[in-house]
Protein backbone atom coordinates (compact mmCIF):
# COMPACT_ATOMS: atom_id res chain seq x y z
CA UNK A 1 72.62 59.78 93.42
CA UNK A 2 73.33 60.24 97.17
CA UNK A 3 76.44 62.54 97.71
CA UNK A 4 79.00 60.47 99.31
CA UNK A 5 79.65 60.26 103.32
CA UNK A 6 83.80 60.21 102.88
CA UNK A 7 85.84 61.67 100.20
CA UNK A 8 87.50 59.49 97.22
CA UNK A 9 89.87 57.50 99.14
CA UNK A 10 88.96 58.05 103.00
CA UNK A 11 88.47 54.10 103.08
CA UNK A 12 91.75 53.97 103.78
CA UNK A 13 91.91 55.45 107.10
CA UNK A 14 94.03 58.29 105.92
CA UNK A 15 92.02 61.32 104.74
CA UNK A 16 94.93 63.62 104.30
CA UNK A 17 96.55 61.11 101.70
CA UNK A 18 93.74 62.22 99.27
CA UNK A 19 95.18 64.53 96.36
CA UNK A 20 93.61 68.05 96.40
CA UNK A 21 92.45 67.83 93.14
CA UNK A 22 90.32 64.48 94.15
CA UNK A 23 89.19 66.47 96.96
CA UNK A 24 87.26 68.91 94.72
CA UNK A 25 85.88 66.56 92.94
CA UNK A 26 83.85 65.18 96.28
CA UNK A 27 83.00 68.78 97.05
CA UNK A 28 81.22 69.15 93.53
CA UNK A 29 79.82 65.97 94.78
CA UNK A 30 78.36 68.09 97.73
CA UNK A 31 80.41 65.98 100.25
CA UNK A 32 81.43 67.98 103.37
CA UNK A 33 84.05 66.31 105.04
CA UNK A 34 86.23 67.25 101.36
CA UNK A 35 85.63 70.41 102.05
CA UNK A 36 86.43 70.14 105.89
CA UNK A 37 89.82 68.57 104.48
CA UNK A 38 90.54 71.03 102.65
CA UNK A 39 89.59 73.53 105.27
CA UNK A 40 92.40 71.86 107.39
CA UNK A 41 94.90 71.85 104.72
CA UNK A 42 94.82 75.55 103.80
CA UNK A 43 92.61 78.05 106.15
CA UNK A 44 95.97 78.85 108.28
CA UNK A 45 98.24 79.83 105.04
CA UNK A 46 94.39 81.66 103.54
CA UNK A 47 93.97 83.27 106.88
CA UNK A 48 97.39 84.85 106.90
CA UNK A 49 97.08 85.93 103.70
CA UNK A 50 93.53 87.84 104.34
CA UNK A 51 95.28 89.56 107.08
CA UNK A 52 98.22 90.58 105.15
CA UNK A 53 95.92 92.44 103.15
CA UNK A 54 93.25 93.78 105.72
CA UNK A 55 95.26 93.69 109.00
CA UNK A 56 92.50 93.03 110.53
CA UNK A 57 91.85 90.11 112.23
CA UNK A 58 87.78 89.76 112.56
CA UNK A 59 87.42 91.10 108.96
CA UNK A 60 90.24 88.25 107.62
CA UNK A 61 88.07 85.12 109.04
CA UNK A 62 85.29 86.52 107.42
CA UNK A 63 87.28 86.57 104.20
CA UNK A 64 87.97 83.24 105.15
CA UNK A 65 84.75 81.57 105.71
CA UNK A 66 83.52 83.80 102.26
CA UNK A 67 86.53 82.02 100.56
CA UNK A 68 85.28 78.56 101.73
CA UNK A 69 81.61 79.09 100.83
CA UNK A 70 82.36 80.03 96.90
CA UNK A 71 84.68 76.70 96.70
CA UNK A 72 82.01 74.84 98.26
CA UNK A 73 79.52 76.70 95.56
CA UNK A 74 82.43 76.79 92.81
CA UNK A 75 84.08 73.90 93.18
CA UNK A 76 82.94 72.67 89.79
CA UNK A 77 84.64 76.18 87.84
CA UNK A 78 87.79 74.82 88.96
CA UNK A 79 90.22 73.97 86.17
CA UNK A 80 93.48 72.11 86.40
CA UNK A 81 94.82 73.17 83.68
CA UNK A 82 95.00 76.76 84.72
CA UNK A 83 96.58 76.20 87.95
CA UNK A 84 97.35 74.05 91.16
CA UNK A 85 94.38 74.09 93.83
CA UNK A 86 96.12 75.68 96.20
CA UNK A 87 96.66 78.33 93.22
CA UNK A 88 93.24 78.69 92.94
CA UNK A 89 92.73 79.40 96.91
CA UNK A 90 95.15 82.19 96.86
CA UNK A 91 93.10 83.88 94.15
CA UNK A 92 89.97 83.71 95.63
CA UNK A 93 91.27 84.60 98.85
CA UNK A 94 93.02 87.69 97.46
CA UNK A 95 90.24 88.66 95.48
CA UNK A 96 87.73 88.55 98.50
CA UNK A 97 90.18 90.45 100.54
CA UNK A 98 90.80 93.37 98.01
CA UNK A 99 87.08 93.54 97.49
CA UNK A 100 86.75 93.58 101.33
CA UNK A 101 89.21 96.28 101.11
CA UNK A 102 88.21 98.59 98.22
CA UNK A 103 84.51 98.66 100.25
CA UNK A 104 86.21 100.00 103.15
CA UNK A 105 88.02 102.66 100.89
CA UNK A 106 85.05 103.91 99.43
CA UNK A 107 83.36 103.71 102.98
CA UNK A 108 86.48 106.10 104.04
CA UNK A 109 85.47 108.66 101.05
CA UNK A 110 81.93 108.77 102.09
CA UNK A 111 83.30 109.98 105.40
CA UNK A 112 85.66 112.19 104.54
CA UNK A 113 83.40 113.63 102.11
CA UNK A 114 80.91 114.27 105.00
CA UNK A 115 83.28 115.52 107.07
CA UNK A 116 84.39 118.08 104.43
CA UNK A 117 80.57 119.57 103.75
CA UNK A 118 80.34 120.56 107.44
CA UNK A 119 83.99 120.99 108.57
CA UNK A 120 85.07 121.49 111.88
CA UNK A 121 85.29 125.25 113.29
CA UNK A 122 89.56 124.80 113.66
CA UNK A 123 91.63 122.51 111.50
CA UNK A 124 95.00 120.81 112.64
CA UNK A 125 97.44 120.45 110.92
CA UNK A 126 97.47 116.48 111.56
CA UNK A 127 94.10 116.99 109.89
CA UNK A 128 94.77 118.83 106.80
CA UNK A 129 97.74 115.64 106.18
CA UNK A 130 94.76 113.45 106.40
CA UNK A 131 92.44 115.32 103.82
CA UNK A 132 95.43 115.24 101.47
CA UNK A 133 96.53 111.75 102.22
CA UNK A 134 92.68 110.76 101.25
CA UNK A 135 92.61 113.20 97.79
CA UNK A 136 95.69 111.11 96.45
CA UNK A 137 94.43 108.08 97.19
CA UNK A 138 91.32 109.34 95.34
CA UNK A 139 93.02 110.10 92.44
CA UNK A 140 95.07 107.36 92.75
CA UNK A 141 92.25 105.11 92.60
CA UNK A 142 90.68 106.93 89.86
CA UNK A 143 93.64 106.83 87.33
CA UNK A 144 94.00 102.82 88.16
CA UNK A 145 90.68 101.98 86.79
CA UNK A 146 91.64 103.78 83.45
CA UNK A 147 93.83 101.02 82.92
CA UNK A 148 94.05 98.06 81.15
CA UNK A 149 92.31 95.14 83.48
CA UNK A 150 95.79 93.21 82.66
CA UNK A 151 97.68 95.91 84.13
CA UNK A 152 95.45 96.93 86.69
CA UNK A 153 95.45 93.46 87.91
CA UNK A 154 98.97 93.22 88.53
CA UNK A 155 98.99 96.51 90.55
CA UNK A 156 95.89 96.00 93.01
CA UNK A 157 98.02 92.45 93.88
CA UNK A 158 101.16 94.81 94.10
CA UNK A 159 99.86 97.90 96.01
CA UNK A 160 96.43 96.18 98.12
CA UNK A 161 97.84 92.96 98.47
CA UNK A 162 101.79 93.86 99.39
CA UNK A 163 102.79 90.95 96.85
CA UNK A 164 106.04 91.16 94.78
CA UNK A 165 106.36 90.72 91.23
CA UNK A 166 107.28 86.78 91.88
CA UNK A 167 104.51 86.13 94.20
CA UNK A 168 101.91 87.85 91.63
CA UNK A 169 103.73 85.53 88.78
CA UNK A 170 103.15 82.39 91.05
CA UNK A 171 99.76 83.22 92.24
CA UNK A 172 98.11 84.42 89.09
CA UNK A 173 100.04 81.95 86.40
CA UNK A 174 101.54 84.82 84.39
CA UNK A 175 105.21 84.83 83.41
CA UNK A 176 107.47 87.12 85.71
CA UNK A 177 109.07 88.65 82.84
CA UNK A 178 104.68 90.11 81.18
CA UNK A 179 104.25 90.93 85.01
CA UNK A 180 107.28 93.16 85.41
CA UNK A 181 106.29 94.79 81.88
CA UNK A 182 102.40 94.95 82.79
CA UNK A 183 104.14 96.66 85.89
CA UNK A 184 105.99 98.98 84.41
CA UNK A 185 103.95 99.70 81.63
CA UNK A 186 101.27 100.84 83.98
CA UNK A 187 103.14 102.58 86.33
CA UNK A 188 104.76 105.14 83.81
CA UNK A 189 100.88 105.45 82.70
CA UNK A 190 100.14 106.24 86.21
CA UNK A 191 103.21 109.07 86.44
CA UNK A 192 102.08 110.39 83.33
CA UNK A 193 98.79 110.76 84.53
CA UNK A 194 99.52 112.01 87.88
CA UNK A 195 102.79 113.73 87.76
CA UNK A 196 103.95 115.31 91.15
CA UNK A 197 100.31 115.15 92.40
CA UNK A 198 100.70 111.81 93.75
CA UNK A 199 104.81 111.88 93.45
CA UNK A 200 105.01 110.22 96.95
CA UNK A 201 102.47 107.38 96.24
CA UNK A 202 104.12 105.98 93.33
């Protein structure tokens, strides 16, 4: 079976009347003005999302474009049950971008770390913040992946992403009242663990 030229319903002259939902369905079908729809209908609300998290520009359109290839890829994993399309966006999106954003974390340790075997002949004091401002983050980062992936979830989307506890809730399905205990719950973990050490983090 040929995939399709127009989406479900583009017969009638009116492409953005389509339902986003029927939309996927053509892209599973491998039809690419669905996906150029959709494009249309989110990329500017995806896009300023990215950014919010990488404040970057370049690196958000990449995000972007990544997002667009695993729903044209993905399309079919989609489940309506679990959440509204534009729902399902978001969390790609977000997931993409803290990925994006972890990588160039760890790329930040691998030069600091270098920087620290063959240290400079005078140190600042600018420069000894920075060293300091990198260990906490360290352990920061360390302690966070001893948690619970429930708990950790809701944190990355807190601290990474900048959302509050009502845009996690709407974004990932989960009731505001298990994210503000997942929240708190893994914060007090967090203190326990780190104490003063990271006092200003937290």
């Amino acid at each position: 079976m040929q995939p399709s030229d127009n989406p479900p319903g583009a017969g009638s002259g009116n492409p953005s009347r389509i339902d986003d939902k029927e939309l996927l369905s053509a892209i599973v079908d491998r039809n690419q003005e669905a996906v150029a729809e959709l494009y249309d209908r989110f990329s500017s609300m995806l896009l300023a999302l990215a950014y919010r998290v990488l404040g970057n520009s370049q690196d958000a359109e990449e995000i972007l474009q990544e997002a667009f290839l695993q729903v044209w890829n993905q399309a079919a994993r989609y489940d309506p049950k679990r959440s509204s399309v534009s729902t399902w966006l978001v969390l790609i999106t977000r997931s993409r971008a803290i990925d994006r954003l972890r990588s160039r974390q760890v790329q930040m340790r691998t030069v600091t770390a270098a920087q620290q075997e063959k240290p400079a002949s005078h140190t600042s004091p600018t420069g000894v913040g920075d060293v300091l401002l990198h260990e906490r983050q360290r352990r920061l980062g360390e302690e966070m992946s001893k948690l619970p992936p429930e708990q950790r979830q809701v944190l990355e989307l807190a601290f990474y992403g900048g959302s509050t506890q009502s845009e996690i809730a709407e974004q990932t399905g989960i009731p505001l009242g298990t994210v503000k205990t997942r929240t708190l719950l893994a914060m007090k973990k967090l203190r326990a663990a780190l104490r003063e050490e990271i006092g200003d983090l937290l």
